[in-house]
PDB file of N, CA and C in Angstrom:
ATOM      1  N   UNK A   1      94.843  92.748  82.004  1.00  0.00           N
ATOM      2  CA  UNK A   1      94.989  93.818  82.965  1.00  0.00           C
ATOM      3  C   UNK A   1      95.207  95.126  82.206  1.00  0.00           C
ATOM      4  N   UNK A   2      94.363  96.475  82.291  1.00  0.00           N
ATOM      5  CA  UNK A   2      94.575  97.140  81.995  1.00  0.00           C
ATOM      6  C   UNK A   2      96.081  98.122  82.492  1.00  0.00           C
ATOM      7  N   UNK A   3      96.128  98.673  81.014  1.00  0.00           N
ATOM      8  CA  UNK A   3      97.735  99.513  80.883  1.00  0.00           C
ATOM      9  C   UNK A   3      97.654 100.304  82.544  1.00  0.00           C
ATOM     10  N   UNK A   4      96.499 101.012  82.596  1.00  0.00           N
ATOM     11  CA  UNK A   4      96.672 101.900  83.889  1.00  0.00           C
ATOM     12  C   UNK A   4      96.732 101.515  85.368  1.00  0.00           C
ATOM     13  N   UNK A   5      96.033 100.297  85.491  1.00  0.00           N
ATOM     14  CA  UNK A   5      95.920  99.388  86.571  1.00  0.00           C
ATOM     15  C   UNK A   5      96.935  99.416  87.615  1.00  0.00           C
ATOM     16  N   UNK A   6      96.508  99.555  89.095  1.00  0.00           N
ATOM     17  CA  UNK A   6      97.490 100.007  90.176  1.00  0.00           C
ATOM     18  C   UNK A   6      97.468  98.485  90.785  1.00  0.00           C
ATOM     19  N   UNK A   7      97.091  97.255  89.849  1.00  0.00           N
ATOM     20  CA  UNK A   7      97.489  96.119  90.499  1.00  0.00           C
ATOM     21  C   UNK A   7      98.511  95.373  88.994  1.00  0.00           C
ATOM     22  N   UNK A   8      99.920  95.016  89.937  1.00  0.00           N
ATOM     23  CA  UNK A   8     100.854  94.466  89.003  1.00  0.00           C
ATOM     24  C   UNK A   8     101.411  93.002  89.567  1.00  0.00           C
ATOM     25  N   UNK A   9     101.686  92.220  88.467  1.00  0.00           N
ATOM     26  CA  UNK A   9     102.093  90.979  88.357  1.00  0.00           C
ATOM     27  C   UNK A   9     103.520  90.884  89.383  1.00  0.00           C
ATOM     28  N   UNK A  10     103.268  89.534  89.625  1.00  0.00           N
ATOM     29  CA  UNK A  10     104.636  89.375  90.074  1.00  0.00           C
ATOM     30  C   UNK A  10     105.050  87.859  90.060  1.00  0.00           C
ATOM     31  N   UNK A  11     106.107  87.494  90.122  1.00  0.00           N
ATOM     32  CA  UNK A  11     106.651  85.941  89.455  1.00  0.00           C
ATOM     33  C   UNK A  11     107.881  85.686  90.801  1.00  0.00           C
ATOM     34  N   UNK A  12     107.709  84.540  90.764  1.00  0.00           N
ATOM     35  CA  UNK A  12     108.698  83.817  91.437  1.00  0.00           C
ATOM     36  C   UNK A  12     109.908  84.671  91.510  1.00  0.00           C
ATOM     37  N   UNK A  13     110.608  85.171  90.300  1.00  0.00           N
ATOM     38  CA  UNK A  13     111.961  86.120  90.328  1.00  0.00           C
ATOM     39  C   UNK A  13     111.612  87.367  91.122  1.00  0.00           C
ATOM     40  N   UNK A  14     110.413  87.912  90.988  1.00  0.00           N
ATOM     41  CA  UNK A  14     110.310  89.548  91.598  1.00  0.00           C
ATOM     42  C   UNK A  14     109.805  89.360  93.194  1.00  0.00           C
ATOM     43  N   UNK A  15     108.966  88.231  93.481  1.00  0.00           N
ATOM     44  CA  UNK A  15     108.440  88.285  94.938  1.00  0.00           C
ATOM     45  C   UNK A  15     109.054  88.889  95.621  1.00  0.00           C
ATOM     46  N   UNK A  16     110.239  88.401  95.740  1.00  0.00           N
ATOM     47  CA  UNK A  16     110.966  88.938  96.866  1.00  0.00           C
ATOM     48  C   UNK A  16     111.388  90.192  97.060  1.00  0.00           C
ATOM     49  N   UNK A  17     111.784  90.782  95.901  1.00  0.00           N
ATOM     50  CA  UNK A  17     111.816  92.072  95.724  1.00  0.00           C
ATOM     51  C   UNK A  17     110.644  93.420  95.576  1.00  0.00           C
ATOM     52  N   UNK A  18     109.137  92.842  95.120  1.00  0.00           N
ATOM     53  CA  UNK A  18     108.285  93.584  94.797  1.00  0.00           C
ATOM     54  C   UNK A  18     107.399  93.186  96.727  1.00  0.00           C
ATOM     55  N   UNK A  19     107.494  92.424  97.104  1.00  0.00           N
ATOM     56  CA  UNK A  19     106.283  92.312  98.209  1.00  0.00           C
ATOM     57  C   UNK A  19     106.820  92.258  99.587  1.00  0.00           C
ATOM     58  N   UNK A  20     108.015  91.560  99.259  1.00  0.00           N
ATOM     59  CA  UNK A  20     108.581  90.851 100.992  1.00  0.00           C
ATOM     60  C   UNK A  20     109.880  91.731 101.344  1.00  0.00           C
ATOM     61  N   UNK A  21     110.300  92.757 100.092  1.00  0.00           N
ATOM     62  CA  UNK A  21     111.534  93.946 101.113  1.00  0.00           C
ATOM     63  C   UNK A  21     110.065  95.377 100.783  1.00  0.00           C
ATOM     64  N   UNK A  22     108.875  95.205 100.986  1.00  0.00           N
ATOM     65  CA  UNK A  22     108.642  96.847 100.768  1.00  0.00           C
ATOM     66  C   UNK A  22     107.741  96.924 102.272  1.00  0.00           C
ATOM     67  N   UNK A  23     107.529  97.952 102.328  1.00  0.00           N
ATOM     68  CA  UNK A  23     107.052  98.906 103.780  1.00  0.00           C
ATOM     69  C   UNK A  23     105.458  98.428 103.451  1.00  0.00           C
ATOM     70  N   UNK A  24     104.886  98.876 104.646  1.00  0.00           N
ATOM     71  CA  UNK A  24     103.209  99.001 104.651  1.00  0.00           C
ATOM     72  C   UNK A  24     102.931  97.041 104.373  1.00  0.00           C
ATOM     73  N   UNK A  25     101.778  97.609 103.951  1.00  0.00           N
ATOM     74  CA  UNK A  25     100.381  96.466 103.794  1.00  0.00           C
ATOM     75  C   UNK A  25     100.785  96.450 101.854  1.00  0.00           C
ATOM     76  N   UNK A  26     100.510  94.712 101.514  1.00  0.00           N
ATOM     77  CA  UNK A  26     100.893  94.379 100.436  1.00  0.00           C
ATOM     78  C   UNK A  26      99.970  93.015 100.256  1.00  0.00           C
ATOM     79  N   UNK A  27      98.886  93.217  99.328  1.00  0.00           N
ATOM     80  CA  UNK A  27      98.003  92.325  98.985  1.00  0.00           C
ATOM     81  C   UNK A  27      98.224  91.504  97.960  1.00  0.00           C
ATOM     82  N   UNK A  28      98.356  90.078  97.744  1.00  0.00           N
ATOM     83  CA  UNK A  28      98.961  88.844  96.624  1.00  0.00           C
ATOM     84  C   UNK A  28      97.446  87.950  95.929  1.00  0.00           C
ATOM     85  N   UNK A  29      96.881  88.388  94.945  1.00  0.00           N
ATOM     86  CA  UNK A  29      95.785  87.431  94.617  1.00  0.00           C
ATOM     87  C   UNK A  29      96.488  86.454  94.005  1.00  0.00           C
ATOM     88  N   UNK A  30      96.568  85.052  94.313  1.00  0.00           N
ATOM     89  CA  UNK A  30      96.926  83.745  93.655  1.00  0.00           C
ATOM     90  C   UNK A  30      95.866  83.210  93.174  1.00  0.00           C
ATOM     91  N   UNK A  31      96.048  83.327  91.952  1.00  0.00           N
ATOM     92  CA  UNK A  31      95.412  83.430  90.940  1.00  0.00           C
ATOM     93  C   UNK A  31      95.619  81.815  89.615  1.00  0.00           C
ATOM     94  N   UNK A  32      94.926  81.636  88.682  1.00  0.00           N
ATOM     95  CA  UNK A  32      95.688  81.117  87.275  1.00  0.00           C
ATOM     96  C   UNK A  32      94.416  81.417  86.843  1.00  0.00           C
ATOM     97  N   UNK A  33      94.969  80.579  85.234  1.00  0.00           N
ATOM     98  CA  UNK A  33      94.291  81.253  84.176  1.00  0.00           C
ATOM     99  C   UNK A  33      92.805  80.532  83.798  1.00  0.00           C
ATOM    100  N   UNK A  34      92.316  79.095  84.469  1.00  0.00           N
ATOM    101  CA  UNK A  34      91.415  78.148  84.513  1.00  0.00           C
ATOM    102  C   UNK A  34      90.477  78.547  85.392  1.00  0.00           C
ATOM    103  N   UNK A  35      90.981  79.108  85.996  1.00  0.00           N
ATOM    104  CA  UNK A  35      90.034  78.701  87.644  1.00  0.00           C
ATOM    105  C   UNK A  35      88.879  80.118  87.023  1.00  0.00           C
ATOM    106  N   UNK A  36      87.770  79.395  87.229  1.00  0.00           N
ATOM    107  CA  UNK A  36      86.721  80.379  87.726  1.00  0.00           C
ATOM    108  C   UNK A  36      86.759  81.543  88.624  1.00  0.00           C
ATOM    109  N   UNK A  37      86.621  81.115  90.025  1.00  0.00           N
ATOM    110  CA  UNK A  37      86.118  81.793  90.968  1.00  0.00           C
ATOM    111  C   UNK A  37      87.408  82.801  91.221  1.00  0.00           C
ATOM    112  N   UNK A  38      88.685  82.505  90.042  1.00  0.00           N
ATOM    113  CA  UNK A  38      89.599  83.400  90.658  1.00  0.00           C
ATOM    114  C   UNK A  38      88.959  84.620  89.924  1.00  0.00           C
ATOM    115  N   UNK A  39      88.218  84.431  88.588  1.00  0.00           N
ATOM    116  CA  UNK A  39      87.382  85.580  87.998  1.00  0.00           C
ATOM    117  C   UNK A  39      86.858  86.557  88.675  1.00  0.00           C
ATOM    118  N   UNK A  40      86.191  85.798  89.594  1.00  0.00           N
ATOM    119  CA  UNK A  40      85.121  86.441  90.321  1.00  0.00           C
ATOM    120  C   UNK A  40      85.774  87.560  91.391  1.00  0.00           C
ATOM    121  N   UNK A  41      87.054  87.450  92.221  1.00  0.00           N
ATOM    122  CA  UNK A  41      88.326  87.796  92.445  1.00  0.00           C
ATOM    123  C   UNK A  41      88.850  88.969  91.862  1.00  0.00           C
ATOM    124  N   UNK A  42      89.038  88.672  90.714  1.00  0.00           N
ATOM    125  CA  UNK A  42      89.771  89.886  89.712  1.00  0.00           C
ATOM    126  C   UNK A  42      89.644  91.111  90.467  1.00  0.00           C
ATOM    127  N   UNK A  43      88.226  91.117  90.123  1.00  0.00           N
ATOM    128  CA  UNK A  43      87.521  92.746  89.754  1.00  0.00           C
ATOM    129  C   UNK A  43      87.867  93.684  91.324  1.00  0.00           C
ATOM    130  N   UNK A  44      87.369  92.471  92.376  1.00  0.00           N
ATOM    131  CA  UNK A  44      87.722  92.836  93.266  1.00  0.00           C
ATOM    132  C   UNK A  44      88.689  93.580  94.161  1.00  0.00           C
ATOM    133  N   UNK A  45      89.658  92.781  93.856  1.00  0.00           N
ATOM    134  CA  UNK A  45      90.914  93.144  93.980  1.00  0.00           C
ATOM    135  C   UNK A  45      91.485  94.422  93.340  1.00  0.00           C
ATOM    136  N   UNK A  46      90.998  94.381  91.874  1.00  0.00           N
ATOM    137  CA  UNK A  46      91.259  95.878  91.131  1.00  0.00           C
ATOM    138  C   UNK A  46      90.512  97.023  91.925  1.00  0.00           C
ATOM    139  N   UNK A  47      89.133  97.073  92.597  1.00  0.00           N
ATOM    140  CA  UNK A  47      88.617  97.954  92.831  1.00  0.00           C
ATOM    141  C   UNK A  47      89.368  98.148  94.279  1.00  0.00           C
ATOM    142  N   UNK A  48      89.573  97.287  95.201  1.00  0.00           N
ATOM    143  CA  UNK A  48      90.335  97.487  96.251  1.00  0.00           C
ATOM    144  C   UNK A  48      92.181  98.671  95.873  1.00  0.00           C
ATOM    145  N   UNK A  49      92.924  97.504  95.086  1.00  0.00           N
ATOM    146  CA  UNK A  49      93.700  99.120  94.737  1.00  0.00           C
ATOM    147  C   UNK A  49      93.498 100.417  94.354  1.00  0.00           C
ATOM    148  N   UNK A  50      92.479 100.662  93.808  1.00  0.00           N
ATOM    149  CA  UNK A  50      91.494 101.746  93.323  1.00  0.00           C
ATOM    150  C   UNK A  50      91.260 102.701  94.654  1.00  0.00           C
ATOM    151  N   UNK A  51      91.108 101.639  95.668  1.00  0.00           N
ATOM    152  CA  UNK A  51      90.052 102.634  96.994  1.00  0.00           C
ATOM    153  C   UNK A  51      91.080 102.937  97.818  1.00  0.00           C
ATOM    154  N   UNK A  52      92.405 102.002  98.027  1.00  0.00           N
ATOM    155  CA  UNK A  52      92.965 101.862  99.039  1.00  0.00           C
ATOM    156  C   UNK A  52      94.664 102.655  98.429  1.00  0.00           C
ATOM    157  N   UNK A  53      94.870 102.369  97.390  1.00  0.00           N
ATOM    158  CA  UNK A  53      95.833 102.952  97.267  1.00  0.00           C
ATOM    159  C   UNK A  53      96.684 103.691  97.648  1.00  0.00           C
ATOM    160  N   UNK A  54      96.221 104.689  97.651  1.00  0.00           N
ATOM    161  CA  UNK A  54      96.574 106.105  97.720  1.00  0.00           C
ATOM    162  C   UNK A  54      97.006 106.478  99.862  1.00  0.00           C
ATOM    163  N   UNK A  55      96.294 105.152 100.192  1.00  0.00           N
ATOM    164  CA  UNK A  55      96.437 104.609 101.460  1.00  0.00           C
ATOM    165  C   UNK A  55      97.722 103.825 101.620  1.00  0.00           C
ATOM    166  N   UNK A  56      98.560 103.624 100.767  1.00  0.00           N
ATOM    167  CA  UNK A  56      99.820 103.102 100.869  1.00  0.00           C
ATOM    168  C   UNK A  56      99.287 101.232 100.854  1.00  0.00           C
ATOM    169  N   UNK A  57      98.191 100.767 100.330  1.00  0.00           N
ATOM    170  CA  UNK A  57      98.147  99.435 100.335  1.00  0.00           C
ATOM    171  C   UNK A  57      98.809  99.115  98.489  1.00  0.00           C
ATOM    172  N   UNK A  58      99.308  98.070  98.031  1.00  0.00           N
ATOM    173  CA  UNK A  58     100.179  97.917  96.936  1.00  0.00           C
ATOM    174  C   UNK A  58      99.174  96.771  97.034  1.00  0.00           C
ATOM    175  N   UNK A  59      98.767  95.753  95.608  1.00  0.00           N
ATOM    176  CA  UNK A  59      97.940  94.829  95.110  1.00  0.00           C
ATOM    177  C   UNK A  59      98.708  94.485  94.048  1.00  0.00           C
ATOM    178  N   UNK A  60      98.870  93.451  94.025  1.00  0.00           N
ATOM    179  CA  UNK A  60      99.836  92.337  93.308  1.00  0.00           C
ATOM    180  C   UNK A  60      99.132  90.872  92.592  1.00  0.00           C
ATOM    181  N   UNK A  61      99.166  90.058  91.813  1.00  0.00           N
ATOM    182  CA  UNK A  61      98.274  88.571  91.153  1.00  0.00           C
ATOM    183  C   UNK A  61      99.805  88.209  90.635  1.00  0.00           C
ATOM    184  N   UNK A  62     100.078  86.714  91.349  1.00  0.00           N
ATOM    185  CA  UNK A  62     100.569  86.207  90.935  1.00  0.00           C
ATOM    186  C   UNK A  62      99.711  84.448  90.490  1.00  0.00           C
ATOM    187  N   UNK A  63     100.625  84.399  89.139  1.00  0.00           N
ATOM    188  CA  UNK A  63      99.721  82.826  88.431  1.00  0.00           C
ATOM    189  C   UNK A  63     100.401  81.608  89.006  1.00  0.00           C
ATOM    190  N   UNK A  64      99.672  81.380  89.779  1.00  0.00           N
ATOM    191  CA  UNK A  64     100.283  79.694  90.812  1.00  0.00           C
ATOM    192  C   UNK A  64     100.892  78.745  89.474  1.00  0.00           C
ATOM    193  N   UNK A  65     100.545  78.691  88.371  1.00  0.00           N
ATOM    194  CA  UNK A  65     101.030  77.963  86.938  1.00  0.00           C
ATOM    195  C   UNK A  65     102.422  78.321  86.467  1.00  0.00           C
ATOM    196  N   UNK A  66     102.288  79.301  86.648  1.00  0.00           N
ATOM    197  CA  UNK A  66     103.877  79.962  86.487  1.00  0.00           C
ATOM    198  C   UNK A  66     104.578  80.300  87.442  1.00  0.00           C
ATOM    199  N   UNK A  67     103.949  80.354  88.061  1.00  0.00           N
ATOM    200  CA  UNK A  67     105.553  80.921  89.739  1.00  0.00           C
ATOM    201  C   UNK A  67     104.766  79.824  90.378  1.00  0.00           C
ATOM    202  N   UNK A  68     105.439  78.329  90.602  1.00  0.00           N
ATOM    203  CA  UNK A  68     104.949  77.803  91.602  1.00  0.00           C
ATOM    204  C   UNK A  68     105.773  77.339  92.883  1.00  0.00           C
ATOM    205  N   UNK A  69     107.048  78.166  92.738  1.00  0.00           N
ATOM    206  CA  UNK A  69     107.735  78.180  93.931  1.00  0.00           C
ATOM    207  C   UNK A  69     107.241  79.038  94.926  1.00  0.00           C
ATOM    208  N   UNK A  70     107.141  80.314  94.555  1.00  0.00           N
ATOM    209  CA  UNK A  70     106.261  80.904  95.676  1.00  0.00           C
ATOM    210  C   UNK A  70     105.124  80.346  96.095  1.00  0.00           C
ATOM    211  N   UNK A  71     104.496  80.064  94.962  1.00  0.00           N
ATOM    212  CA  UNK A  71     102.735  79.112  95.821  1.00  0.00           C
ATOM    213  C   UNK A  71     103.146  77.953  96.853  1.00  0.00           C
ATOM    214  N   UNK A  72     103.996  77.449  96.562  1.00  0.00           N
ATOM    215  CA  UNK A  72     105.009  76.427  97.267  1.00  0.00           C
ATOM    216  C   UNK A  72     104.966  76.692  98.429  1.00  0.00           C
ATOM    217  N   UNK A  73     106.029  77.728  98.370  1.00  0.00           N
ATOM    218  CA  UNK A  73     106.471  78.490  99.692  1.00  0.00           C
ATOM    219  C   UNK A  73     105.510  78.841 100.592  1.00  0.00           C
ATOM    220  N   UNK A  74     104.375  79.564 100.488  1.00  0.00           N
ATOM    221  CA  UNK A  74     103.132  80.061 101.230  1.00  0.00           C
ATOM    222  C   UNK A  74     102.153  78.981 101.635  1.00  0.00           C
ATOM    223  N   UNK A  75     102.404  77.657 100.964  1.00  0.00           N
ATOM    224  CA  UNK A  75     101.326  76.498 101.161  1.00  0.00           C
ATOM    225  C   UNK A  75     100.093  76.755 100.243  1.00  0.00           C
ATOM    226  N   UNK A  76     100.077  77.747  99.156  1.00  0.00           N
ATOM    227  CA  UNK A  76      98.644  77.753  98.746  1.00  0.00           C
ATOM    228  C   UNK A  76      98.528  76.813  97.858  1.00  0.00           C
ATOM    229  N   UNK A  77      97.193  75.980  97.900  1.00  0.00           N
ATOM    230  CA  UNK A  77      96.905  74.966  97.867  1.00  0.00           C
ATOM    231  C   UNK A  77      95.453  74.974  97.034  1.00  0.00           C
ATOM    232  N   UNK A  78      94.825  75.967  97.351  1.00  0.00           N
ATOM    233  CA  UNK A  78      93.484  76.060  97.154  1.00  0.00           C
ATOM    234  C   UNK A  78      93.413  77.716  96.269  1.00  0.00           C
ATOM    235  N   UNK A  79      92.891  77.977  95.181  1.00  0.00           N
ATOM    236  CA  UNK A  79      93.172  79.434  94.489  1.00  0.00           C
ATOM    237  C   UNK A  79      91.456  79.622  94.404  1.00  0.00           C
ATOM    238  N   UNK A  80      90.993  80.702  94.522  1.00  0.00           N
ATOM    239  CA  UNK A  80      91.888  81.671  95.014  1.00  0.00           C
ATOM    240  C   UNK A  80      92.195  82.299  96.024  1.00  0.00           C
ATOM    241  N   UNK A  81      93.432  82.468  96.346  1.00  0.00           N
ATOM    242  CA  UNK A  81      93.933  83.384  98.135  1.00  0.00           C
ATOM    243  C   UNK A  81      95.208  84.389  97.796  1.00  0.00           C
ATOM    244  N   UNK A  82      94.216  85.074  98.591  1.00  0.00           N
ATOM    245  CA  UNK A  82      94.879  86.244  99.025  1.00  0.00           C
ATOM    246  C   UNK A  82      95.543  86.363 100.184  1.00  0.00           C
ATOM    247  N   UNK A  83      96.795  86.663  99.831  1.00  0.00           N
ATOM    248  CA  UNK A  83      97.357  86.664 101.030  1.00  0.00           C
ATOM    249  C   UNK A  83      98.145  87.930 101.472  1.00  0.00           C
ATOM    250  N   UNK A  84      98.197  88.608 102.417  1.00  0.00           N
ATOM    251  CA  UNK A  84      98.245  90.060 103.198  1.00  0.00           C
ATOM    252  C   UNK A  84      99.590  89.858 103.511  1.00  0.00           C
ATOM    253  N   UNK A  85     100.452  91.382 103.499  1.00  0.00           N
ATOM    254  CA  UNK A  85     102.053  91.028 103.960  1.00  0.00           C
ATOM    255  C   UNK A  85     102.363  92.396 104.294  1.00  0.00           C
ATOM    256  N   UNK A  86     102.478  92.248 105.802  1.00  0.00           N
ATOM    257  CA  UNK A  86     102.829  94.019 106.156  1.00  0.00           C
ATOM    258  C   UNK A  86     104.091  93.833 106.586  1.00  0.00           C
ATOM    259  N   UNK A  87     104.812  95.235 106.274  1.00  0.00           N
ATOM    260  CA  UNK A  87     106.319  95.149 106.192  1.00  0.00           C
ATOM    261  C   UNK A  87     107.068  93.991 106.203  1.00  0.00           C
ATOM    262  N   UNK A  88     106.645  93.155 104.548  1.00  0.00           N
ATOM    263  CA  UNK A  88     107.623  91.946 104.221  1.00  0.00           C
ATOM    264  C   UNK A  88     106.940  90.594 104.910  1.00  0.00           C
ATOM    265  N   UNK A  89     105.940  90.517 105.646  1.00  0.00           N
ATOM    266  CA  UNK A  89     105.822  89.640 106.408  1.00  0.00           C
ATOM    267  C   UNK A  89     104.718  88.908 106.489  1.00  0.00           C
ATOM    268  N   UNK A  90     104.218  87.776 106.197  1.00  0.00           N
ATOM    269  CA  UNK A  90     102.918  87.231 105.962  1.00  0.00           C
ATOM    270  C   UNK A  90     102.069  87.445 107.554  1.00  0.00           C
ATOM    271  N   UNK A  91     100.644  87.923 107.185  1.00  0.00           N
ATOM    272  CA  UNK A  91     100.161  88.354 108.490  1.00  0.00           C
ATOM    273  C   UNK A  91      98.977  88.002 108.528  1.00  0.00           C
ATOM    274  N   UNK A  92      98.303  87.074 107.252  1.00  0.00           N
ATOM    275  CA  UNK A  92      96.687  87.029 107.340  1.00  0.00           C
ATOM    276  C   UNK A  92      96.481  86.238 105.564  1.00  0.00           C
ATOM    277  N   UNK A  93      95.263  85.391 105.502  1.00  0.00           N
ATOM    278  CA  UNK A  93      95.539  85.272 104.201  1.00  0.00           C
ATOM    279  C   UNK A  93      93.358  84.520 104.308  1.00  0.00           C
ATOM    280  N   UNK A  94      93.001  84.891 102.756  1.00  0.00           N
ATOM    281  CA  UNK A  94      91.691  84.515 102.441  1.00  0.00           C
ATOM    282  C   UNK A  94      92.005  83.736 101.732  1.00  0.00           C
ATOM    283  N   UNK A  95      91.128  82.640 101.633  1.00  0.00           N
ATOM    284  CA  UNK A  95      90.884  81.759 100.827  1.00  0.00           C
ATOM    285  C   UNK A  95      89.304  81.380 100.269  1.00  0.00           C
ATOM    286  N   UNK A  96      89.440  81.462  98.912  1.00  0.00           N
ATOM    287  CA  UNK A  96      88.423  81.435  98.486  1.00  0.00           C
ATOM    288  C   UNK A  96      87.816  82.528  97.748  1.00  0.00           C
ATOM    289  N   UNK A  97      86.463  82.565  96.642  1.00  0.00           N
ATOM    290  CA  UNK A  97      86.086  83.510  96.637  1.00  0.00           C
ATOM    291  C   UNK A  97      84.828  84.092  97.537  1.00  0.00           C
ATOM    292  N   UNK A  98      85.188  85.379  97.708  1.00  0.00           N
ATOM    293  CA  UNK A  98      84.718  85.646  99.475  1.00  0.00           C
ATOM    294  C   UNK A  98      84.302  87.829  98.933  1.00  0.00           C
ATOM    295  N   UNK A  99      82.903  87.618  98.824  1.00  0.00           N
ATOM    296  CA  UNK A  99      82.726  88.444  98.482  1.00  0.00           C
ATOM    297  C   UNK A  99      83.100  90.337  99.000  1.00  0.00           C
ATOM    298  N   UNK A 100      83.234  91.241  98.382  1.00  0.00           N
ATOM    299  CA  UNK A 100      84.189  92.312  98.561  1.00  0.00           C
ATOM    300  C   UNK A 100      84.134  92.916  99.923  1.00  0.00           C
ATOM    301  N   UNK A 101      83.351  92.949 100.823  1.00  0.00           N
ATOM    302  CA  UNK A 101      83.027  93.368 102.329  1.00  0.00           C
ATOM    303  C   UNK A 101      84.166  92.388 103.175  1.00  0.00           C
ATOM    304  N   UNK A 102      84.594  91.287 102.615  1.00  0.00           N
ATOM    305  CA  UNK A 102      85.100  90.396 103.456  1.00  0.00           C
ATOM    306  C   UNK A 102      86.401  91.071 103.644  1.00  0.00           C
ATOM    307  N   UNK A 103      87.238  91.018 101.924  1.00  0.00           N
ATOM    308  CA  UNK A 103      88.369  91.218 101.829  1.00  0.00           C
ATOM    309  C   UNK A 103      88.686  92.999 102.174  1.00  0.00           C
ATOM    310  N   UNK A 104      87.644  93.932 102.274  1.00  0.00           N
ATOM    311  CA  UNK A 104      87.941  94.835 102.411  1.00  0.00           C
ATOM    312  C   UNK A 104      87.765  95.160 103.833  1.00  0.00           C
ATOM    313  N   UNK A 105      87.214  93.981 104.984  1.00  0.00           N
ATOM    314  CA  UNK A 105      87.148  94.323 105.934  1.00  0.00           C
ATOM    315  C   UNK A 105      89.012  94.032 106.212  1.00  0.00           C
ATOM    316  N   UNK A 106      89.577  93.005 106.067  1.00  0.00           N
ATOM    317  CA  UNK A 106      90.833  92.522 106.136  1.00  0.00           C
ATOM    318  C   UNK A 106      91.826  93.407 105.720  1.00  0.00           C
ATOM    319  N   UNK A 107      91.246  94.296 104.668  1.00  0.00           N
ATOM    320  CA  UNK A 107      92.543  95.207 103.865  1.00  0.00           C
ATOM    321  C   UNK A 107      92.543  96.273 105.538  1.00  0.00           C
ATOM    322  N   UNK A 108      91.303  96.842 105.696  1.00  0.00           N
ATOM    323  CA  UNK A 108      91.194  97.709 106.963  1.00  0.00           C
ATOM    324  C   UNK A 108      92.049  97.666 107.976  1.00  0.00           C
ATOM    325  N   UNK A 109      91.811  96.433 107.909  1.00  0.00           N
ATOM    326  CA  UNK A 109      91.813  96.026 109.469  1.00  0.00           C
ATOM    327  C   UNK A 109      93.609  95.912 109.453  1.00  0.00           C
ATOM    328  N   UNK A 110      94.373  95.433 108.457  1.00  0.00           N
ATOM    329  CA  UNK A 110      95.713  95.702 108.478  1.00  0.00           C
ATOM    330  C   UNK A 110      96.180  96.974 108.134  1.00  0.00           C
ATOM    331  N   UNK A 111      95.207  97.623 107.604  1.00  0.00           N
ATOM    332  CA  UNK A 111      96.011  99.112 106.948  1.00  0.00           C
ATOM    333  C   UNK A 111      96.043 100.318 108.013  1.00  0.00           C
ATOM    334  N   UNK A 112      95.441  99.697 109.023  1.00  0.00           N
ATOM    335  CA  UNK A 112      95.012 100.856 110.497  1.00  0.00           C
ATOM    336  C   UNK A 112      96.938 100.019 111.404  1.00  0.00           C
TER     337      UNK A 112
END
């Protein structure tokens, strides 16, 4: 992940503090370090904080390998998913890789 990048990590210790006490729309790619199609994912997701930002949406990747209490917690089961959280609160979630019209119809559609 690049130094400048407006999408940041988060681990089992910070969830709670970085996604589930903040305001607005808050996007989680569950992610690890094997999986293919979470590749395909990445970029995506980076260009979405890129567009949406500045829109008050926050973009977050956490590694289901290393925080797997939160993956726990949410049921994710299948990587990669994204899962949407407006003010603290799970509200919508993709699964799969699901090319950028999909997930940016979803970022919309919560950020209105």
């Amino acid at each position: 992940m690049a130094e400048d990048s407006k999408v940041a990590d988060v681990t089992d210790q910070t969830f709670a503090e970085d996604v589930e006490s903040g305001d607005g729309l808050a996007i989680v790619d569950f992610w690890a370090v094997w999986c293919q199609p979470c590749k395909l994912v990445a970029p995506i997701v980076e260009e979405l904080a890129e567009q949406y930002g500045d829109r008050g949406l926050r973009v977050r990747k956490l590694d289901v390998d290393s925080n797997p209490r939160v993956a726990s917690r949410f049921a994710v089961r299948s990587i990669p998913s994204v899962l949407f959280f407006r003010d603290g609160e799970l509200v919508d979630r993709v699964v799969g890789a699901v090319p950028k019209p999909q997930l940016e119809e979803k970022v919309l559609q919560h950020l209105s």
